[in-house]
C-alpha atoms as a PDB file:
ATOM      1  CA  UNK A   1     -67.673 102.729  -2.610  1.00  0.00           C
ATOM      2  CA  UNK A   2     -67.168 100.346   0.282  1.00  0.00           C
ATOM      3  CA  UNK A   3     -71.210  99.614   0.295  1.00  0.00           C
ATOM      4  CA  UNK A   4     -71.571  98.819  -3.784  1.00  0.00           C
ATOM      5  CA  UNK A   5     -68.676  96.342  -3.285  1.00  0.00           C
ATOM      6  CA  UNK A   6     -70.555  94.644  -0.386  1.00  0.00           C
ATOM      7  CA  UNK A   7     -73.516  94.723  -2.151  1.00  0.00           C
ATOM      8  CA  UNK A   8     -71.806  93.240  -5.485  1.00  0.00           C
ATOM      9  CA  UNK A   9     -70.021  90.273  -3.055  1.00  0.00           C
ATOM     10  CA  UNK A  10     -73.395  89.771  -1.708  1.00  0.00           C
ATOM     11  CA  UNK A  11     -74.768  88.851  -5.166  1.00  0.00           C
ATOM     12  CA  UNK A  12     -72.119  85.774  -5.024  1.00  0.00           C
ATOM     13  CA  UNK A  13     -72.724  82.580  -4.371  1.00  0.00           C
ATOM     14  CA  UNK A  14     -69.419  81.525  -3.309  1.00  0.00           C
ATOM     15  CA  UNK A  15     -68.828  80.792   0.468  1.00  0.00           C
ATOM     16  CA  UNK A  16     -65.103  80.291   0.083  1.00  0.00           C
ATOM     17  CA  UNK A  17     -62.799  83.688  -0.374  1.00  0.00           C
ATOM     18  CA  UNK A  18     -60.185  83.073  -3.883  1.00  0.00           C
ATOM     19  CA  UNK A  19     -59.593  86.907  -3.894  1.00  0.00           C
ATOM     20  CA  UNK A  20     -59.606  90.138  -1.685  1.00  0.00           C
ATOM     21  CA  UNK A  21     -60.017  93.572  -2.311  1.00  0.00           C
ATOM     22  CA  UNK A  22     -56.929  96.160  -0.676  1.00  0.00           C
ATOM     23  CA  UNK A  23     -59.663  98.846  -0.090  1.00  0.00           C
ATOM     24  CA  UNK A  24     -55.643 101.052   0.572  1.00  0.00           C
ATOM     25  CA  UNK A  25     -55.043 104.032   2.506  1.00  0.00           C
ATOM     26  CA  UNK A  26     -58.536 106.235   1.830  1.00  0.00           C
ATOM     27  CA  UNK A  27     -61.603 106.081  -0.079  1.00  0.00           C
ATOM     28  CA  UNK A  28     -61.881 109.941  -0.937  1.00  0.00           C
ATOM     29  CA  UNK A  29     -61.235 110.707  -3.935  1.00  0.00           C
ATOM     30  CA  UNK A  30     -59.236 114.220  -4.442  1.00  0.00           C
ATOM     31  CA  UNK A  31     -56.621 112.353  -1.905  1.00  0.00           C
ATOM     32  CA  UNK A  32     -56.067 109.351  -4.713  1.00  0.00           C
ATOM     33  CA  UNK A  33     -53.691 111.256  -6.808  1.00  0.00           C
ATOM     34  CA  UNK A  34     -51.852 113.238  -4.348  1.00  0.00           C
ATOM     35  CA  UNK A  35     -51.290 110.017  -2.509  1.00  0.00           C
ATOM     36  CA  UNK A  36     -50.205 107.830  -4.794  1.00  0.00           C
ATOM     37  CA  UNK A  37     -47.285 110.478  -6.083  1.00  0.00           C
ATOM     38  CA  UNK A  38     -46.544 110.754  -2.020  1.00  0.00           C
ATOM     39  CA  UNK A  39     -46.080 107.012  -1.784  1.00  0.00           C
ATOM     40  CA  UNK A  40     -44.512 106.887  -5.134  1.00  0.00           C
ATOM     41  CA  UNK A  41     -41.729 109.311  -4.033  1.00  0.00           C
ATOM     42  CA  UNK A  42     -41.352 107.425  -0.392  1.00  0.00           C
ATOM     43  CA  UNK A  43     -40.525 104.584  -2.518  1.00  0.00           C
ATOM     44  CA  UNK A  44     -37.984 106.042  -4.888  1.00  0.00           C
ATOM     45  CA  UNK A  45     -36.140 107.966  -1.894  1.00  0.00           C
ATOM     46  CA  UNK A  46     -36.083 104.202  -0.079  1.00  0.00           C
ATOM     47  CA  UNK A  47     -34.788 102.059  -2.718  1.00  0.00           C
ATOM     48  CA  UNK A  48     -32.423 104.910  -3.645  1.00  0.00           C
ATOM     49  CA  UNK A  49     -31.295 105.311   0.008  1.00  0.00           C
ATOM     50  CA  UNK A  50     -30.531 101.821   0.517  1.00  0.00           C
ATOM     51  CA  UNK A  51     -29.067 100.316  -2.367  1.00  0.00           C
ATOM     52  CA  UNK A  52     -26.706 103.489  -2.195  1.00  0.00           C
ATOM     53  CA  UNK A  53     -26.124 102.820   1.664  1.00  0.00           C
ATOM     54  CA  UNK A  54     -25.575  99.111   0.612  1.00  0.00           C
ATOM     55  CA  UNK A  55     -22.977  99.768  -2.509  1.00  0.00           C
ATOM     56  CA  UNK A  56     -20.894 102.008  -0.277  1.00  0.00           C
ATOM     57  CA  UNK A  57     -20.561  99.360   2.442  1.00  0.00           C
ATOM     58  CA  UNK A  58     -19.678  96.655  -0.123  1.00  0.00           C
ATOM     59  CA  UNK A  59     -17.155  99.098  -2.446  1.00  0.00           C
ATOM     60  CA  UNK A  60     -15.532 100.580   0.573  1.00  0.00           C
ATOM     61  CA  UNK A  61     -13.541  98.447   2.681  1.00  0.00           C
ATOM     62  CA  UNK A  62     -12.939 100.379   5.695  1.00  0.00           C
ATOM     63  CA  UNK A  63     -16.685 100.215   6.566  1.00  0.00           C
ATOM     64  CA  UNK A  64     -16.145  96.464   6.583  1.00  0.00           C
ATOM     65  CA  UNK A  65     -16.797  96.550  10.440  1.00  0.00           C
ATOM     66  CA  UNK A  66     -19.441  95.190  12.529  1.00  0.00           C
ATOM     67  CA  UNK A  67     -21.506  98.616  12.823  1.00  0.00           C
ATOM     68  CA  UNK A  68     -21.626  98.495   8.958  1.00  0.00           C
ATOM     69  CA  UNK A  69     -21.872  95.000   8.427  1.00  0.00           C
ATOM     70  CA  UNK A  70     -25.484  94.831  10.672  1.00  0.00           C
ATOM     71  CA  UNK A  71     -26.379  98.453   8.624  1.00  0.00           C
ATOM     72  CA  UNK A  72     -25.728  96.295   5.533  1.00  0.00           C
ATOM     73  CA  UNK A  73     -28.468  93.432   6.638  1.00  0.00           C
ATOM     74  CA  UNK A  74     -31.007  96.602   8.007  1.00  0.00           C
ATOM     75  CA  UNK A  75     -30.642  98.461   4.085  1.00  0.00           C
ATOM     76  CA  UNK A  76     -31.151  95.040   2.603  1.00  0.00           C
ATOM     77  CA  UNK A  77     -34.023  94.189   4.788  1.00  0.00           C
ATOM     78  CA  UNK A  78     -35.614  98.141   4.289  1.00  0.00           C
ATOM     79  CA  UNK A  79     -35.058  97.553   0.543  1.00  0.00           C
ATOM     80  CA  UNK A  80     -37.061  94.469   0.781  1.00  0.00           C
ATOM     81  CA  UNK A  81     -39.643  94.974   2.866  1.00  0.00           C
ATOM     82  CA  UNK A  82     -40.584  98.443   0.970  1.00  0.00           C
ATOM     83  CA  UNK A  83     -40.810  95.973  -2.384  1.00  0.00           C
ATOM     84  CA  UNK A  84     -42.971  93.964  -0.785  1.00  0.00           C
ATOM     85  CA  UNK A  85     -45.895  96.931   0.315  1.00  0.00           C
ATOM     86  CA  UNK A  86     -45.803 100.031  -1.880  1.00  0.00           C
ATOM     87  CA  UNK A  87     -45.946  98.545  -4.635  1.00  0.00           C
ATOM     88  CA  UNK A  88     -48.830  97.265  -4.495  1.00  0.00           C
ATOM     89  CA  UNK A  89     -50.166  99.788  -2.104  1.00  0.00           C
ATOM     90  CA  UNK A  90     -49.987 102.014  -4.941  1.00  0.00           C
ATOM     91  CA  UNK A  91     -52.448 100.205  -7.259  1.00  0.00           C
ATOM     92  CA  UNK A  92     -55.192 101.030  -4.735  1.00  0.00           C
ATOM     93  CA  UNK A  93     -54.509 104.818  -5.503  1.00  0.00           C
ATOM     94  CA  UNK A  94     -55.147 104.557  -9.526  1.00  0.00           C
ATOM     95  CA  UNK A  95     -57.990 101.037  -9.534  1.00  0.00           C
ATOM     96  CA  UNK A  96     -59.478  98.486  -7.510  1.00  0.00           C
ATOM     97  CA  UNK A  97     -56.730  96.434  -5.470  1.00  0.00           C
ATOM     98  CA  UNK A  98     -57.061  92.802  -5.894  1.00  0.00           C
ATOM     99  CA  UNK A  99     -55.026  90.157  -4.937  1.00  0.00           C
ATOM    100  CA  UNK A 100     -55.782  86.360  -4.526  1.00  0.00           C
ATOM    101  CA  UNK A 101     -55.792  84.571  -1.699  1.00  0.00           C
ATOM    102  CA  UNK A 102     -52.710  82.820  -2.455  1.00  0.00           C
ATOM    103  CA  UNK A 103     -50.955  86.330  -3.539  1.00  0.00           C
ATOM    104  CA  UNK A 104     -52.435  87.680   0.505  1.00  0.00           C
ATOM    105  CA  UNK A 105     -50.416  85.117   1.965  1.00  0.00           C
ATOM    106  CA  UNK A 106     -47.175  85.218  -0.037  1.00  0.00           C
ATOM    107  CA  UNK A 107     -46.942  89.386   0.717  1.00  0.00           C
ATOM    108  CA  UNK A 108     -47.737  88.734   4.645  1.00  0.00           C
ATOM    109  CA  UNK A 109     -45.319  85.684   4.676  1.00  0.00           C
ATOM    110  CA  UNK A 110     -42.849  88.509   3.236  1.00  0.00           C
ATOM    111  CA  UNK A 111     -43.575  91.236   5.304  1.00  0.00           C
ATOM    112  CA  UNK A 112     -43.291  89.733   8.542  1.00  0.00           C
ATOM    113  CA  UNK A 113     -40.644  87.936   7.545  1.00  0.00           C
ATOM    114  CA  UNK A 114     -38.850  91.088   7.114  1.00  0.00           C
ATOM    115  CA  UNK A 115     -40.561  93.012   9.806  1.00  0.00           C
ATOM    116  CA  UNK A 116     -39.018  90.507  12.171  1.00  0.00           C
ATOM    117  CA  UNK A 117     -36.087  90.547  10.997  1.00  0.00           C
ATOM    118  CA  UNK A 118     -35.441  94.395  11.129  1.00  0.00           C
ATOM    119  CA  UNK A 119     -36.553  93.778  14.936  1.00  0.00           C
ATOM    120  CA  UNK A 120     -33.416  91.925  16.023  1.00  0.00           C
ATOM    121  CA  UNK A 121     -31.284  93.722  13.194  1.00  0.00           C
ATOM    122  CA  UNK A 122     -31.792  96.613  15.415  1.00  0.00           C
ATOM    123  CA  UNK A 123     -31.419  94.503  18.619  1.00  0.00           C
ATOM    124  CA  UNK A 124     -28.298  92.936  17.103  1.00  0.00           C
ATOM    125  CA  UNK A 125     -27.196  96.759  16.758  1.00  0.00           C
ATOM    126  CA  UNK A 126     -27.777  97.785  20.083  1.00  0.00           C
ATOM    127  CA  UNK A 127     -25.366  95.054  21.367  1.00  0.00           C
ATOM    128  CA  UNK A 128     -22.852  96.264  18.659  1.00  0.00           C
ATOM    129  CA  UNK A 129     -23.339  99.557  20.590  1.00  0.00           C
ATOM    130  CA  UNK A 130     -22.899  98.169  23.925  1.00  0.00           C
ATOM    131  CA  UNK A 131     -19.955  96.161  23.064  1.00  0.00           C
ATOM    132  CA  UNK A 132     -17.960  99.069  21.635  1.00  0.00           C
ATOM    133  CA  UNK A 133     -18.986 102.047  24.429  1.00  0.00           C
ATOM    134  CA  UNK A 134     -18.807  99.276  28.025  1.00  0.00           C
ATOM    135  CA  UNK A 135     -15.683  97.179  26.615  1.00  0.00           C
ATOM    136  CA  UNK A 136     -13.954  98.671  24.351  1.00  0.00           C
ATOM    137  CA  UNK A 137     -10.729  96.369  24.889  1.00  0.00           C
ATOM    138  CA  UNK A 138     -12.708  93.776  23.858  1.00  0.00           C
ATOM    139  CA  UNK A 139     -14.444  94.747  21.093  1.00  0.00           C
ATOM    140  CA  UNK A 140     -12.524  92.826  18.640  1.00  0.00           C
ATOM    141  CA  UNK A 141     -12.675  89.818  20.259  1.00  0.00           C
ATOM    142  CA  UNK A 142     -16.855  90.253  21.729  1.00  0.00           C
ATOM    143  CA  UNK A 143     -17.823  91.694  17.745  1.00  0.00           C
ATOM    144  CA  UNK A 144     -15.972  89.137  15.770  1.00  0.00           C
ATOM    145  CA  UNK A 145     -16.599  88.076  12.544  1.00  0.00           C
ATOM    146  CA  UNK A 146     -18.039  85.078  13.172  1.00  0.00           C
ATOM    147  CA  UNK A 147     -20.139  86.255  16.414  1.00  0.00           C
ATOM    148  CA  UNK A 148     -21.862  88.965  13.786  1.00  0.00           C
ATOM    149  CA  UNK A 149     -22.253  86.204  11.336  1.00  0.00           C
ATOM    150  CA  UNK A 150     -23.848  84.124  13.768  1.00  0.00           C
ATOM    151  CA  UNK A 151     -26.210  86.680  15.136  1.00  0.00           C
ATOM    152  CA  UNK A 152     -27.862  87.210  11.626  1.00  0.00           C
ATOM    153  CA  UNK A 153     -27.846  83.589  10.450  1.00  0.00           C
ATOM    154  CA  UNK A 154     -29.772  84.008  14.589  1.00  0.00           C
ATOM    155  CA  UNK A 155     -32.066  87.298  12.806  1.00  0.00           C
ATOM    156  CA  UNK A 156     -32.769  85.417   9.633  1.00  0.00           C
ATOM    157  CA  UNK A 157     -33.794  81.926  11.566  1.00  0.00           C
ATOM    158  CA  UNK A 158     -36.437  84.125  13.751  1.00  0.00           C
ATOM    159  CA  UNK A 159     -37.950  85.503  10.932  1.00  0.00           C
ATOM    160  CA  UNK A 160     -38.272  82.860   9.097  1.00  0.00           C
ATOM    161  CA  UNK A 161     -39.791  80.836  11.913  1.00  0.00           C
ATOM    162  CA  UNK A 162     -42.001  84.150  13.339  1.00  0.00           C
ATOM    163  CA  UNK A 163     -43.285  83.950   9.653  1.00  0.00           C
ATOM    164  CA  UNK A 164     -43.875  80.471   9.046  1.00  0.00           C
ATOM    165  CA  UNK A 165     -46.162  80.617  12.771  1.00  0.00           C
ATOM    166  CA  UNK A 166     -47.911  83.471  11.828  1.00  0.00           C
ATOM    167  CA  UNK A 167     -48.686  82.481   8.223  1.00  0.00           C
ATOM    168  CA  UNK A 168     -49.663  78.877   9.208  1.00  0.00           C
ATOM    169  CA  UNK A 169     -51.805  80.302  11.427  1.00  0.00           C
ATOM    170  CA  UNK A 170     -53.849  82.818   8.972  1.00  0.00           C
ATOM    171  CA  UNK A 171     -54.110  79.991   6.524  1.00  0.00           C
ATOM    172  CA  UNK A 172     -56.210  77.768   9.117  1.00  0.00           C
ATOM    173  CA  UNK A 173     -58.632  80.592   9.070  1.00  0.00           C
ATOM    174  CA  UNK A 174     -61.910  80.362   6.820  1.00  0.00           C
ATOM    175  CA  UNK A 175     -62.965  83.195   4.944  1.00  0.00           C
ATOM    176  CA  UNK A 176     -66.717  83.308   3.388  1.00  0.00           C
ATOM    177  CA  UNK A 177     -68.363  86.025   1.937  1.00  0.00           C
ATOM    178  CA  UNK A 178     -66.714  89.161   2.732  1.00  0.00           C
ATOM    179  CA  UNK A 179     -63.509  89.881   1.319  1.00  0.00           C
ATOM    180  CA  UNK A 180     -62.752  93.407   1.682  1.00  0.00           C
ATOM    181  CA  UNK A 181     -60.149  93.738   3.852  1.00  0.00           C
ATOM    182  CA  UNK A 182     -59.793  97.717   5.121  1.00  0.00           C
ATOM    183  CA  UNK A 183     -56.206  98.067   4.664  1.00  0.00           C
ATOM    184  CA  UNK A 184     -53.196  98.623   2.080  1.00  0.00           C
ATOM    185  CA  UNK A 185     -51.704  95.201   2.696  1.00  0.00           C
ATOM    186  CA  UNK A 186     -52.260  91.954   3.844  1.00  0.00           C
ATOM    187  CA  UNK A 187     -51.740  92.562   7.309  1.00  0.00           C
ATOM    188  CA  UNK A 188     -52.687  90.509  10.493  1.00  0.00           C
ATOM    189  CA  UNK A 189     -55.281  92.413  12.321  1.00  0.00           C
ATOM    190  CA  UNK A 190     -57.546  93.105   8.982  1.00  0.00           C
ATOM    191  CA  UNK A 191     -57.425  89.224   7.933  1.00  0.00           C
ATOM    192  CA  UNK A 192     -58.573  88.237  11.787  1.00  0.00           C
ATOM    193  CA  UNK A 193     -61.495  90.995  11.427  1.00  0.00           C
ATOM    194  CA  UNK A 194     -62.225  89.624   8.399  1.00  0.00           C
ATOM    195  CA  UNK A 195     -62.802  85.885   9.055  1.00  0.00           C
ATOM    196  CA  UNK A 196     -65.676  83.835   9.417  1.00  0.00           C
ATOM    197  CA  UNK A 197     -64.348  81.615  12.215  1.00  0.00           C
ATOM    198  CA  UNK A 198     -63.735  81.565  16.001  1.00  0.00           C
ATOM    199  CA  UNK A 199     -60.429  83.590  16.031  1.00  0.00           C
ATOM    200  CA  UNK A 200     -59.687  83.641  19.853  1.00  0.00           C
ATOM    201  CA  UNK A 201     -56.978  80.889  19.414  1.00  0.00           C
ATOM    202  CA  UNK A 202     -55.605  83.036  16.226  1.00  0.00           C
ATOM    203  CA  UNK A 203     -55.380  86.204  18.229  1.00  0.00           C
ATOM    204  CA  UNK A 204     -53.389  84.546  20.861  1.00  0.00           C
ATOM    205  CA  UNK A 205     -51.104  82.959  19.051  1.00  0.00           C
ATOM    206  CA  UNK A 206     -50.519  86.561  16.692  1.00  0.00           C
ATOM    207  CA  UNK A 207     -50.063  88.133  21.098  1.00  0.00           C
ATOM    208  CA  UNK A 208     -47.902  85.595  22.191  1.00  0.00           C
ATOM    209  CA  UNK A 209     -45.784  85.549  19.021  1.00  0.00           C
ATOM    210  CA  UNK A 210     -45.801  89.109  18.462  1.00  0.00           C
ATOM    211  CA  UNK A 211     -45.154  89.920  21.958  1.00  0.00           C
ATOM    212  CA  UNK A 212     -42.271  87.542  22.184  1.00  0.00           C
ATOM    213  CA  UNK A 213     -40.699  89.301  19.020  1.00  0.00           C
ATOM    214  CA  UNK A 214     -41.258  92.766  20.968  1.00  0.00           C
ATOM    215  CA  UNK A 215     -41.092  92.738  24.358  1.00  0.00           C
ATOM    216  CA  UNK A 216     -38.096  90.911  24.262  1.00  0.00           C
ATOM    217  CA  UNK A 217     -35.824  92.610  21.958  1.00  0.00           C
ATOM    218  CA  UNK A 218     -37.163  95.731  23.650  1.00  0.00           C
ATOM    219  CA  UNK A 219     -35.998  94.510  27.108  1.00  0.00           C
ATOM    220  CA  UNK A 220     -32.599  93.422  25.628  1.00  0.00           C
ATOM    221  CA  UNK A 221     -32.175  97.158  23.987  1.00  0.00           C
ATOM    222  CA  UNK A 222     -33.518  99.101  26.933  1.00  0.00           C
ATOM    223  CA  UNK A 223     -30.924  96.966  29.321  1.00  0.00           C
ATOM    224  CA  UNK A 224     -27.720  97.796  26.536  1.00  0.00           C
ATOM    225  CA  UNK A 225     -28.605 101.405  26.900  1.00  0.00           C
ATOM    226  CA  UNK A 226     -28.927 101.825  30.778  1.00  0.00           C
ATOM    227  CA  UNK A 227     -25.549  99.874  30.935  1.00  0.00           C
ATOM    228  CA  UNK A 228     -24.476 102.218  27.837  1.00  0.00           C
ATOM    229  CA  UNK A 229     -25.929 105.322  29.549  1.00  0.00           C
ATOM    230  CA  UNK A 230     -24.156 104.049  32.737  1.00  0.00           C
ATOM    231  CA  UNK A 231     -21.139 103.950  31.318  1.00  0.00           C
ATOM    232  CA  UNK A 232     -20.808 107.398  29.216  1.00  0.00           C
ATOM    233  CA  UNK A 233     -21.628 109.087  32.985  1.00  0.00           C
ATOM    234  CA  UNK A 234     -18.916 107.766  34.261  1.00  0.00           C
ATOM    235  CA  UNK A 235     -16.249 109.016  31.233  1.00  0.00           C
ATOM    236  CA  UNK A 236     -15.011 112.232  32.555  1.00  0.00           C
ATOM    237  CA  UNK A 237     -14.562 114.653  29.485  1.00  0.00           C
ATOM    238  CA  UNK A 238     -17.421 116.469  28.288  1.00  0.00           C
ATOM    239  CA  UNK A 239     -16.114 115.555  24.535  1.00  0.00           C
ATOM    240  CA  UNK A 240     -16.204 111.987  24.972  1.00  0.00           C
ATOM    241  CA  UNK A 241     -19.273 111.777  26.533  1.00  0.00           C
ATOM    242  CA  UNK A 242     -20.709 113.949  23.649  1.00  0.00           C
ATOM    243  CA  UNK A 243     -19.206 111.999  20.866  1.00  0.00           C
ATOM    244  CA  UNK A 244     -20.487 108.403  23.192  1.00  0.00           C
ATOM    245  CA  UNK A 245     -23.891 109.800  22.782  1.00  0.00           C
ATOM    246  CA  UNK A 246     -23.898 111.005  19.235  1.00  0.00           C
ATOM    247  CA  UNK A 247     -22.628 107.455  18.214  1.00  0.00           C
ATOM    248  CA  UNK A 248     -26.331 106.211  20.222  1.00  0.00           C
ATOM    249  CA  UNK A 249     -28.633 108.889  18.712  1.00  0.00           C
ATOM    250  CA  UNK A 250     -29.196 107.631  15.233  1.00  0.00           C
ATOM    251  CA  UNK A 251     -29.620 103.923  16.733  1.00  0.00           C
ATOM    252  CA  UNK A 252     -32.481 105.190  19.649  1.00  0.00           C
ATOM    253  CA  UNK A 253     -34.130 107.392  16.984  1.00  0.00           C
ATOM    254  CA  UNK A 254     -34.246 104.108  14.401  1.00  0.00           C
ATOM    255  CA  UNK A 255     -35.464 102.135  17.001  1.00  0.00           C
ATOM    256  CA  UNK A 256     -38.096 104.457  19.231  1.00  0.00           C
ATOM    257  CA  UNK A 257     -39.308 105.153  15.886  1.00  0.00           C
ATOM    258  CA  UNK A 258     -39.629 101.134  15.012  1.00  0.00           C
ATOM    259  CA  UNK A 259     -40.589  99.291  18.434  1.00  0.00           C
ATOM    260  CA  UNK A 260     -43.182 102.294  19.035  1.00  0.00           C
ATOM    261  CA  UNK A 261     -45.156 101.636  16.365  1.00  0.00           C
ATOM    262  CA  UNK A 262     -45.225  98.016  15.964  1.00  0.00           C
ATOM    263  CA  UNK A 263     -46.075  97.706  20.343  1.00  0.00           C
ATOM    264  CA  UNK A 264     -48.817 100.001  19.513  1.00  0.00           C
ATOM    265  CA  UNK A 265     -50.187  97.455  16.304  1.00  0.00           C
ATOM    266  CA  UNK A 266     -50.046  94.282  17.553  1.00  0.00           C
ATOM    267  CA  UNK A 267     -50.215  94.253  21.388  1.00  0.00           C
ATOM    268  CA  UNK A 268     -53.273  94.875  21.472  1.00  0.00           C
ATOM    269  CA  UNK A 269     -56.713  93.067  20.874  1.00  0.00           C
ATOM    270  CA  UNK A 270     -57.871  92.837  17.110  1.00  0.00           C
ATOM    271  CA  UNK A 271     -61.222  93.776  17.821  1.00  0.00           C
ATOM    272  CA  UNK A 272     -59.792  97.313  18.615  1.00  0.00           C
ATOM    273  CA  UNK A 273     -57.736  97.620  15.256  1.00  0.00           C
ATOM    274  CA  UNK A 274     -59.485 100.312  13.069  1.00  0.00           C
ATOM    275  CA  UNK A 275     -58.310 102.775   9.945  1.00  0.00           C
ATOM    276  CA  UNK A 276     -55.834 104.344  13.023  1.00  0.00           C
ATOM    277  CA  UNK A 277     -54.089 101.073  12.595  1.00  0.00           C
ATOM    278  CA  UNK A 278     -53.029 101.973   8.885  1.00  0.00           C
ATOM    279  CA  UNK A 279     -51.234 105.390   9.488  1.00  0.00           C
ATOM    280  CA  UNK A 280     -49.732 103.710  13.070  1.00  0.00           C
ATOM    281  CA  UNK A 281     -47.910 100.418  10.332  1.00  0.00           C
ATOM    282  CA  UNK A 282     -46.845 103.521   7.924  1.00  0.00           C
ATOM    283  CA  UNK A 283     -44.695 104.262  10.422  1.00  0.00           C
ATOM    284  CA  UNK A 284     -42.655 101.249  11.022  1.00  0.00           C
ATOM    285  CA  UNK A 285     -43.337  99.497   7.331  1.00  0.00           C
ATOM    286  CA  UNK A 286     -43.160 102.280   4.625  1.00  0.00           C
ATOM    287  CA  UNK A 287     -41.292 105.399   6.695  1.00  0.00           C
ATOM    288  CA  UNK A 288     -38.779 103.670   9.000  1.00  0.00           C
ATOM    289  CA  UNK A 289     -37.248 102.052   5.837  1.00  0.00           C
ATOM    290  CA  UNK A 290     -37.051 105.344   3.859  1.00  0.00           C
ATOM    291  CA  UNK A 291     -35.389 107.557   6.835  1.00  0.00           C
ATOM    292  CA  UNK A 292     -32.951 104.828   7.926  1.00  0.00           C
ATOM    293  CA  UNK A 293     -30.497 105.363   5.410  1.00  0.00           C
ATOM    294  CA  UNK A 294     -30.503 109.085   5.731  1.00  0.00           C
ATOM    295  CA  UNK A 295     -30.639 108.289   9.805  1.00  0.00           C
ATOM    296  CA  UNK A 296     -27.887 106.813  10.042  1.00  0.00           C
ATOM    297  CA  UNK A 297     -25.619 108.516   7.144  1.00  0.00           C
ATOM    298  CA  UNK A 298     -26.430 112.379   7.479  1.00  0.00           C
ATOM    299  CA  UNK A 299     -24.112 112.636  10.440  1.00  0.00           C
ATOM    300  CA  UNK A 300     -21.971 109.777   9.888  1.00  0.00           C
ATOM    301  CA  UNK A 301     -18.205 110.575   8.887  1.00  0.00           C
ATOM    302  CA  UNK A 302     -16.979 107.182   7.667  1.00  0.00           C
ATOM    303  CA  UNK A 303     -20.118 107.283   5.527  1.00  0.00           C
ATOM    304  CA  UNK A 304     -19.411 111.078   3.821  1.00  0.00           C
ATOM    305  CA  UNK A 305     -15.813 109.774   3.362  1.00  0.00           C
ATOM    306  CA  UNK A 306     -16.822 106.436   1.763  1.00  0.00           C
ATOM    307  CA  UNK A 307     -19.171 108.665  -0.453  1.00  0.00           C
ATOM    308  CA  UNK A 308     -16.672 111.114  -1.454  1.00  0.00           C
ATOM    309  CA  UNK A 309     -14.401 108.519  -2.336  1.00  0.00           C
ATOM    310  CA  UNK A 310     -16.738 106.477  -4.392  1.00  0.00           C
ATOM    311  CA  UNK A 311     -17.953 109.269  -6.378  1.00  0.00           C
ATOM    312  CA  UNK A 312     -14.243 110.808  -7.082  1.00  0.00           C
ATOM    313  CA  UNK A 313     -13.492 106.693  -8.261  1.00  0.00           C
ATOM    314  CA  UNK A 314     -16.630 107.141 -10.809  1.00  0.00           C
ATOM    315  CA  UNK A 315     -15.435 110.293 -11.937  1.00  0.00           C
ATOM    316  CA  UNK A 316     -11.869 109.875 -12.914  1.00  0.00           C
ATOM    317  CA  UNK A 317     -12.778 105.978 -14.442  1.00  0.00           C
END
């Protein structure tokens, strides 16, 4: 399949790229259908999970808190960013995936718009964690409303500026003849494979910004949790320490399961991306969003409660 469509763009006399072709997950065949009901599913499950986990926050008030108020922005940012891939992920499944130039950029504007944004969300979280386990007398005062406020109008502003830099900088590259870019999405290391130009100034720029929007939200997280970790030692009963550290576990899951997969994508040189590079952004693009509600719900209380009431509301109205 992939040679006829390099033959049939060979044919053209075009040198400038108006369209690409999503070549998606795999080329074989017998996986097509299977897939696409897979992906199909993943998607249902997501937008289910989160605009339940986001009605419950807004229609109960006693998870108007900080915790809940970040786990609002993550659900909204999960429900957005799994819009913005499967989708159109799942057209490559059924017929040939094209999308025009001008369609590439909006969806990787998009995505790491919201990619960025889930980064700090989780950062933003992690604080929220230390805040309430190291200084818990001043929790009210360190976790106010308008500190949480200000931290995601903070989120929002580095995603939109991470995006901006990193779509301003695929749109100075020239693409010719080739347009068949070996992924399910518009994603950064296929588009640098795939253009005609001297990308060495692209690729650092995509390091440095990436690595800025990684390494340092992972240093700020792994610093909350040795002063967390520090601090749950030092509580004497065995039942508050265990309670300390089941409040934590959901949060390190989320984020190992985030920051792992995204340090192994883009901290790296393109020319070593390859087809590994598809299942490694499943992870943290089309999974992480989907398990995130049910990560941070299935052994939450406040959350069973807020269900229970909410469904005992609907049934007696």
């Amino acid at each position: 399949m992939l040679k006829a469509i390099k033959q049939g763009m060979a044919s053209k006399n075009d040198s400038s790229v108006k369209e690409f072709i999503l070549l998606g997950l795999t080329e074989q065949p017998e996986l097509q259908l299977p897939l696409f009901f897979l992906f199909l599913g993943i998607y249902v499950v997501s937008m289910v999970g989160n605009l339940g986990l986001i009605v419950l926050i807004v229609l109960n008030p006693h998870l108007h808190t900080p915790m809940y108020y970040f786990l609002f922005n993550l659900s909204f940012t999960d429900l957005c960013l799994s819009s913005v891939i499967i989708p159109k992920m799942l057209v490559s499944f059924v017929k040939q995936n094209i999308i025009s130039h001008a369609e590439c950029m909006t969806q990787f504007f998009f995505f790491v718009f919201f990619v960025i944004n889930e980064v700090y969300i989780l950062t933003a979280m992690a604080y929220d964690k230390y805040a309430a386990i190291c200084k818990p007398l001043l929790y009210q005062v360190t976790m106010s409303y308008q500190v949480c406020h200000s931290m995601m109008v903070g989120v929002y502003v580095m995603g939109f500026v991470g995006s901006l830099v990193h779509t301003g900088n695929m749109l100075s590259l020239s693409f010719c003849n080739d347009n068949i870019i070996n992924h399910y999405m518009c994603d950064v290391l296929p588009l640098l494979k795939l253009s005609c130009t001297h990308t060495a100034i692209n690729e650092l720029v995509v390091f440095i910004v990436a690595g800025i929007n990684v390494t340092v939200p992972c240093l700020t997280v792994f610093i909350c949790y040795t002063l967390i970790l520090s601090s749950i030692l030092g509580i004497r009963s065995a039942e508050g320490r265990s309670k300390a550290f089941s409040t934590c576990g959901s949060h390190v899951i989320a984020v190992s399961l985030f920051f792992g997969a995204a340090a192994f994508m883009y901290l790296k040189p393109s020319s070593v991306a390859g087809d590994e590079d598809k299942i490694s952004s499943i992870f943290y693009s089309i999974l992480g969003p989907m398990l995130n509600p049910f990560i941070y719900s299935l052994r939450n209380k406040d959350v069973h409660i807020a269900l229970r009431k909410t469904l005992r509301k609907k049934m007696f109205t």
